[in-house]
C-alpha atoms as a PDB file:
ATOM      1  CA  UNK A   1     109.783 110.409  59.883  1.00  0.00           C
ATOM      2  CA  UNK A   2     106.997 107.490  59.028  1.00  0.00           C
ATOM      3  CA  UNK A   3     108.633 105.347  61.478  1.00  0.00           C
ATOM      4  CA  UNK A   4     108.640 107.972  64.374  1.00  0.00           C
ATOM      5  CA  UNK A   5     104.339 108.702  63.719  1.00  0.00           C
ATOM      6  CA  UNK A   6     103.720 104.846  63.489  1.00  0.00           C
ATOM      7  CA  UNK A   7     105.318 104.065  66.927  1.00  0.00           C
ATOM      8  CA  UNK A   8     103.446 107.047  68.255  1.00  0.00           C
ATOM      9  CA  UNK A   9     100.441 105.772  67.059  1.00  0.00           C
ATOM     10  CA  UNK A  10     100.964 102.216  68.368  1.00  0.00           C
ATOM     11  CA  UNK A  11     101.776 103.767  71.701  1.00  0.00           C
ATOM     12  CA  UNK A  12      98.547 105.215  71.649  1.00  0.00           C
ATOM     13  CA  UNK A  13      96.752 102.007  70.774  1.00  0.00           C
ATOM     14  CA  UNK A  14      98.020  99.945  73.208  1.00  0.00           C
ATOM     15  CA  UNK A  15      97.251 102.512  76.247  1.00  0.00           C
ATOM     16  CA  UNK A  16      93.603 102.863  74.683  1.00  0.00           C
ATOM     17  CA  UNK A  17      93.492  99.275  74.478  1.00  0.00           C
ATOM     18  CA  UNK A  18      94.819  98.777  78.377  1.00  0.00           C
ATOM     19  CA  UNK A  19      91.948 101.098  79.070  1.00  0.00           C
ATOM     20  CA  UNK A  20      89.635  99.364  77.728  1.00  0.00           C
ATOM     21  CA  UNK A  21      90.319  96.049  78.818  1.00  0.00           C
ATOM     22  CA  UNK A  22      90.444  97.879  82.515  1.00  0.00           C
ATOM     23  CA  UNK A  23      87.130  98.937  81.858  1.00  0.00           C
ATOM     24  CA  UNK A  24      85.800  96.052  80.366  1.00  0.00           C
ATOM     25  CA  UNK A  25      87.193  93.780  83.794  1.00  0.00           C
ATOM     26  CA  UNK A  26      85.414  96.678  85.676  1.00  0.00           C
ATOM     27  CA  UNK A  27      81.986  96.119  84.549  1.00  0.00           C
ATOM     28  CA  UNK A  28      82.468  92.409  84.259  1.00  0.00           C
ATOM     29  CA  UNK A  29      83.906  92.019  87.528  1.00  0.00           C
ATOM     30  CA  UNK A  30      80.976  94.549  89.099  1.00  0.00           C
ATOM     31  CA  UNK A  31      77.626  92.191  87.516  1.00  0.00           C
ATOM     32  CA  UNK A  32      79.251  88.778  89.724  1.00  0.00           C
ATOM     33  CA  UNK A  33      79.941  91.059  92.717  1.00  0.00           C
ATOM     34  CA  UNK A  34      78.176  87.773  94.586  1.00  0.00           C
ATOM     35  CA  UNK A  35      80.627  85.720  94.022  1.00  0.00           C
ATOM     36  CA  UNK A  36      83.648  87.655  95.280  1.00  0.00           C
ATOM     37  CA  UNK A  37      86.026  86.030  97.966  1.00  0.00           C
ATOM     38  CA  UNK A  38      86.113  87.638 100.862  1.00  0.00           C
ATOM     39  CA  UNK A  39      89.542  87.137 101.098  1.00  0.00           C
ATOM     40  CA  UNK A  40      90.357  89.402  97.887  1.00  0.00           C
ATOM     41  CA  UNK A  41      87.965  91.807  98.592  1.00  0.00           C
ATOM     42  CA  UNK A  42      89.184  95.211 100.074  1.00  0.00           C
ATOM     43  CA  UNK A  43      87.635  96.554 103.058  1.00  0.00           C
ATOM     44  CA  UNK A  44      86.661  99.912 102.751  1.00  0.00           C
ATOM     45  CA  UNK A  45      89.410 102.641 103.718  1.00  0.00           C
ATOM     46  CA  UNK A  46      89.553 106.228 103.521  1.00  0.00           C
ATOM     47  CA  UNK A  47      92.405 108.635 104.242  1.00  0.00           C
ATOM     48  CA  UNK A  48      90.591 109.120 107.661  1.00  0.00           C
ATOM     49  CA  UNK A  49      90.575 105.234 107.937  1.00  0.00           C
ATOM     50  CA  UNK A  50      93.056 103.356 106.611  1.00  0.00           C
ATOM     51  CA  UNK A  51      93.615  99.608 106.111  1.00  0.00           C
ATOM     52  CA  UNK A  52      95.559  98.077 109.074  1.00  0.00           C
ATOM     53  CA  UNK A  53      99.183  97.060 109.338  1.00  0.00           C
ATOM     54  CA  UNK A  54      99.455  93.576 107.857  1.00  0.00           C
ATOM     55  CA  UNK A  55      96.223  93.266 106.338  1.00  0.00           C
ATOM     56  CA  UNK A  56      96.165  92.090 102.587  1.00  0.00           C
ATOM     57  CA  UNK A  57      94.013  93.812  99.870  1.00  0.00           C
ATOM     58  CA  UNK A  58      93.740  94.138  96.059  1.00  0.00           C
ATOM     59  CA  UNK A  59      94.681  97.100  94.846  1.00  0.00           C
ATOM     60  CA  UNK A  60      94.495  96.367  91.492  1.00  0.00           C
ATOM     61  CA  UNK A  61      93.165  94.017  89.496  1.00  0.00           C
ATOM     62  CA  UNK A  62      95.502  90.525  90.134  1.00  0.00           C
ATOM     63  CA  UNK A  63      98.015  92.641  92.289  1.00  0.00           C
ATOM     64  CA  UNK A  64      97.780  92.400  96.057  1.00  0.00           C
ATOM     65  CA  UNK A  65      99.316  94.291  98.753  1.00  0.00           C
ATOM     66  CA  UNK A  66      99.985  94.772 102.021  1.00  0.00           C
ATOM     67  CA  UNK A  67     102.611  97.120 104.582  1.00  0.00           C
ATOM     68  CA  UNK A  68     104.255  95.233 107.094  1.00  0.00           C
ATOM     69  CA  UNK A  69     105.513  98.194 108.573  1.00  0.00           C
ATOM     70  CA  UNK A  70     107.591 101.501 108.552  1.00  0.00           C
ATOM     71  CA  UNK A  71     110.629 103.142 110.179  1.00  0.00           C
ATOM     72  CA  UNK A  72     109.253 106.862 110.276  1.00  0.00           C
ATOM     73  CA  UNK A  73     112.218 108.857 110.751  1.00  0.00           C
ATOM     74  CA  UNK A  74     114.429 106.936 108.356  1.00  0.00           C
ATOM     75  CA  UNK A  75     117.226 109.501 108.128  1.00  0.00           C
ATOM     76  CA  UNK A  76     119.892 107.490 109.990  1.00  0.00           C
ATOM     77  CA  UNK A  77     119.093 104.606 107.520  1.00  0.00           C
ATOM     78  CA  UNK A  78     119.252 106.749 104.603  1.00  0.00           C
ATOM     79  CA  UNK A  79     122.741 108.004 105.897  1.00  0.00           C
ATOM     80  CA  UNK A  80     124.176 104.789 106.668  1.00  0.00           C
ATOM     81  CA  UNK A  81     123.639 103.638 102.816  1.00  0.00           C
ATOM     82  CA  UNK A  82     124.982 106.958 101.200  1.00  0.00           C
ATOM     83  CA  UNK A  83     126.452 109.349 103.317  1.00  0.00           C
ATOM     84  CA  UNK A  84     125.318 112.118 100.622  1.00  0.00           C
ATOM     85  CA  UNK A  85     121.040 111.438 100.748  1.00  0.00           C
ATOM     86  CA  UNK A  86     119.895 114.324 102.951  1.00  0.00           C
ATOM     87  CA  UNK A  87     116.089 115.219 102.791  1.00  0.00           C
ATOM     88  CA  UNK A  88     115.659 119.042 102.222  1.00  0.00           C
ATOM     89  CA  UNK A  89     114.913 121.389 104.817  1.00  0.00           C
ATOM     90  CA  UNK A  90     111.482 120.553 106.981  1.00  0.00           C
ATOM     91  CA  UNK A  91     111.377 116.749 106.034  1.00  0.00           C
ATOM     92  CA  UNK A  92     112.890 113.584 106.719  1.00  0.00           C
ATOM     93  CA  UNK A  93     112.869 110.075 104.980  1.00  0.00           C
ATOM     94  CA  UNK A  94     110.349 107.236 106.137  1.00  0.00           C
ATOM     95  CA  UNK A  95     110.678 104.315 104.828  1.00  0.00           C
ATOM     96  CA  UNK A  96     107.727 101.752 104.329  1.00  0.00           C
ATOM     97  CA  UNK A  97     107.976  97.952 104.211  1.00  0.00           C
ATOM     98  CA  UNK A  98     105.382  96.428 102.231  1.00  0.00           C
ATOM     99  CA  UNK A  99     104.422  93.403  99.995  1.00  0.00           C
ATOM    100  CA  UNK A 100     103.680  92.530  97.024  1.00  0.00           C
ATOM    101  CA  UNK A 101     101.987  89.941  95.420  1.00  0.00           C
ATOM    102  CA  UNK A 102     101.199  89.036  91.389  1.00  0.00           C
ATOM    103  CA  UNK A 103      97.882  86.852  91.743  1.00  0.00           C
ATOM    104  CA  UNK A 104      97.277  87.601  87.820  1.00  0.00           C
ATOM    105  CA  UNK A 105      97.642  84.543  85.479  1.00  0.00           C
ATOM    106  CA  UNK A 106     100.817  86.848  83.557  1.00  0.00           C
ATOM    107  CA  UNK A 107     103.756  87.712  84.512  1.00  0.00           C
ATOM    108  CA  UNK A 108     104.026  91.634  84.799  1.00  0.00           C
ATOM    109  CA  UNK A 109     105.868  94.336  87.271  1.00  0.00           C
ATOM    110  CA  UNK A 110     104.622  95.678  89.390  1.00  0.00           C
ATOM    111  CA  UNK A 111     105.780  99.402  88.211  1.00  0.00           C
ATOM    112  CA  UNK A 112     103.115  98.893  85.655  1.00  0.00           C
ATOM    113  CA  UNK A 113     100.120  97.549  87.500  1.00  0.00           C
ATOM    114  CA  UNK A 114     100.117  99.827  90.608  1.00  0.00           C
ATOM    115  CA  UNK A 115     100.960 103.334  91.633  1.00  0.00           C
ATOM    116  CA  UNK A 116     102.253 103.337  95.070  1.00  0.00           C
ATOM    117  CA  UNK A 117     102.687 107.132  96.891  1.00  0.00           C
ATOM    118  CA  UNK A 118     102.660 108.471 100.526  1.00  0.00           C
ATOM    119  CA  UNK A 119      99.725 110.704 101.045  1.00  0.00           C
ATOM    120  CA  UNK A 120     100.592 113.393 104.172  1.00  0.00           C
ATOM    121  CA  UNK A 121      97.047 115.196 106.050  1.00  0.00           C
ATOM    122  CA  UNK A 122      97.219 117.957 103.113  1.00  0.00           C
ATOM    123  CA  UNK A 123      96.007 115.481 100.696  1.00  0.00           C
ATOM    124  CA  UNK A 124      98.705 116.400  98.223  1.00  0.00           C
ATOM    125  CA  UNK A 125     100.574 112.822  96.898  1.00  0.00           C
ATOM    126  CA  UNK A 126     104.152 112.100  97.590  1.00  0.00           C
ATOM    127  CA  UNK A 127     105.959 109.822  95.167  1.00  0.00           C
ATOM    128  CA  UNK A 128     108.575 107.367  96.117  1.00  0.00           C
ATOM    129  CA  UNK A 129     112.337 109.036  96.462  1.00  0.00           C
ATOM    130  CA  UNK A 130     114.688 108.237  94.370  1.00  0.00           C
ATOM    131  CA  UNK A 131     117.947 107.012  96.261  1.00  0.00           C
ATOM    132  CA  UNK A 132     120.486 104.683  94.727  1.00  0.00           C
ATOM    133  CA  UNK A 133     121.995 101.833  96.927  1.00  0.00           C
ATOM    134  CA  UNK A 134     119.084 101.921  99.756  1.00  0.00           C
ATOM    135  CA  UNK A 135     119.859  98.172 101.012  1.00  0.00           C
ATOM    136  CA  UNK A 136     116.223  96.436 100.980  1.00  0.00           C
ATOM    137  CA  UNK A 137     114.344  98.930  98.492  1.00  0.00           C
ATOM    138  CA  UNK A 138     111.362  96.686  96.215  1.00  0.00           C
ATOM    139  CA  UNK A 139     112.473  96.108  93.123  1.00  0.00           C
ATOM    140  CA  UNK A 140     108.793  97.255  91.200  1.00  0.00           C
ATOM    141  CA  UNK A 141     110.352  97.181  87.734  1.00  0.00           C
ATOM    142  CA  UNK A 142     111.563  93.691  88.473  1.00  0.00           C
ATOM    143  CA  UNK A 143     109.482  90.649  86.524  1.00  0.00           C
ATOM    144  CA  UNK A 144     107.200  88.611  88.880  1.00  0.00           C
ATOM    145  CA  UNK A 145     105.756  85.417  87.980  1.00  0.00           C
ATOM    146  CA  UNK A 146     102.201  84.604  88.866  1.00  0.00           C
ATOM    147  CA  UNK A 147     101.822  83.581  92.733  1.00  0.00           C
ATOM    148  CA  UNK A 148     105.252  85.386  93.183  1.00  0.00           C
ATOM    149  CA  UNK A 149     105.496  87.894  95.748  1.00  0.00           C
ATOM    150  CA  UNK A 150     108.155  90.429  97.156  1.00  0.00           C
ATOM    151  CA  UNK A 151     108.567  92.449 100.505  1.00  0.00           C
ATOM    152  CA  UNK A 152     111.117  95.766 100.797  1.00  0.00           C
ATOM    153  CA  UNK A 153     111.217  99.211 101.415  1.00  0.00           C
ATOM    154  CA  UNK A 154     109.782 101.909  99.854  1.00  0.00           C
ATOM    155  CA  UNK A 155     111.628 105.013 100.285  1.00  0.00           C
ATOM    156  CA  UNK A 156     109.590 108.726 100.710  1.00  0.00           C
ATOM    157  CA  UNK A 157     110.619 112.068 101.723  1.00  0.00           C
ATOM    158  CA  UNK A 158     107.993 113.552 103.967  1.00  0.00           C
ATOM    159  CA  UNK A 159     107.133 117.137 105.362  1.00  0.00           C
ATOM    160  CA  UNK A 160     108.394 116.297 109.418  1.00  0.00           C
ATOM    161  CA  UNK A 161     105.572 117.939 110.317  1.00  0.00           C
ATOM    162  CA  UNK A 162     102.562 115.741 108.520  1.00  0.00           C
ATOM    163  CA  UNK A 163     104.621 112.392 109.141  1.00  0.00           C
ATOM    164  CA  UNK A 164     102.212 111.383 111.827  1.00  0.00           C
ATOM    165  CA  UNK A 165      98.957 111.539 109.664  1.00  0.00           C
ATOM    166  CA  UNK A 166     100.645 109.854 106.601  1.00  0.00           C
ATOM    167  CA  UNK A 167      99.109 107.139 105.104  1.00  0.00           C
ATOM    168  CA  UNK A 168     100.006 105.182 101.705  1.00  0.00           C
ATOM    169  CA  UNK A 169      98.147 105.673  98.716  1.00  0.00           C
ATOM    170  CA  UNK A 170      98.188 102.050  96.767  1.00  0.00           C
ATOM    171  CA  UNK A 171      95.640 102.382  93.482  1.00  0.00           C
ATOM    172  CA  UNK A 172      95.924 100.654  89.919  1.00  0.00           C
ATOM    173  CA  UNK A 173      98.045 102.218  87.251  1.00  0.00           C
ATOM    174  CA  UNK A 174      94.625 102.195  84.621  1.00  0.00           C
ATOM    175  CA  UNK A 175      91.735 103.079  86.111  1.00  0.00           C
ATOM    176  CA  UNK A 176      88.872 105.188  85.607  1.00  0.00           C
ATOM    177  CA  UNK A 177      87.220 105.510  89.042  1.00  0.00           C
ATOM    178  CA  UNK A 178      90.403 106.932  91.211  1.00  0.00           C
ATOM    179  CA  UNK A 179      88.015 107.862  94.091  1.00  0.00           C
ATOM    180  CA  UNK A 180      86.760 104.567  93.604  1.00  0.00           C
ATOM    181  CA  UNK A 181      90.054 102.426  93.357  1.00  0.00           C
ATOM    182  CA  UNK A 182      92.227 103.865  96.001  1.00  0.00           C
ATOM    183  CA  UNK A 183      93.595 102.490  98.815  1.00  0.00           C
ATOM    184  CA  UNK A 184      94.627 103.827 101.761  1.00  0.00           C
ATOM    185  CA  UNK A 185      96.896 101.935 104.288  1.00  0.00           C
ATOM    186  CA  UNK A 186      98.092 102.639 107.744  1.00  0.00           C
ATOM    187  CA  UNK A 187     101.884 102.798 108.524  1.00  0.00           C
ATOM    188  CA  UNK A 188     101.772 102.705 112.111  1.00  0.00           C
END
């Protein structure tokens, strides 16, 4: 019963501890905002104003992205790898082909250094389906090196009707500024 409270515990230490290290990067990395590269730093974007196709941004701190593009009515695709992935009734799959690069000095996965969702005109956040066997889906819970980076699909499910004003969502896992740390990115 000791053991079970302990690793609870620990859990909760190293989460407050990621926290704080997040915010103590935050206000470090804010007081030498002069000395930024251009390169790294992400233009402004907004849901009304997303980042362009191709273009390269942080979205968290050592993790860069970018989407190379996006097959929006995916269902075909879907089909073609498992004759048994329908979406439900008023929305199809869209699929979204981005990169992703570790520019940290650690190795990490991406899984746990950004959150990665579709985000459709009503503002509500769609998480990444979950379809087994979709050739060319990013592996985010796969190891990368520093300077590594990876490109595949990222599978959604979509209301058919809010698939045009879609955009994605990229933000880091630990933050405490959301409004401030989001991304948005076009996909067409």
């Amino acid at each position: 019963m000791s053991k079970k409270y302990l690793r609870a515990g620990l859990g909760v230490c190293l989460i407050a501890a990621a926290m704080f290290a997040t915010l103590g990067e935050s206000s470090s990395s804010s007081s030498d905002s002069g000395d930024k590269d251009e390169k790294s730093a992400a233009p402004a974007s907004s849901q009304a104003s997303p980042i362009p196709l191709g273009t390269e941004v942080e979205v968290a701190k050592g993790w860069n992205m970018k989407v190379n593009s996006a097959e929006l009515d995916a269902n075909a695709t879907v089909a073609a790898a498992n004759e048994f992935f329908t979406p439900d009734e008023g929305k199809q799959y869209v699929l979204v082909n981005v990169t992703i690069t570790n520019n940290s000095d650690q190795p990490d996965e991406p899984l746990f250094a950004i959150d990665i969702s579709a985000l459709p005109p009503s503002g509500v956040a769609v998480d990444p389906a979950f379809l087994l066997g979709l050739p060319g889906e990013i592996e985010t819970s796969a190891q990368m090196q520093p300077g590594a980076s990876m490109t595949g699909v990222i599978p959604f499910e979509i209301p058919t009707a809010e698939v045009a004003g879609t955009v994605l969502l990229g933000e880091s896992t630990f933050t405490m500024d959301e409004a401030k740390d989001q991304k948005f990115f076009a996909i067409q």
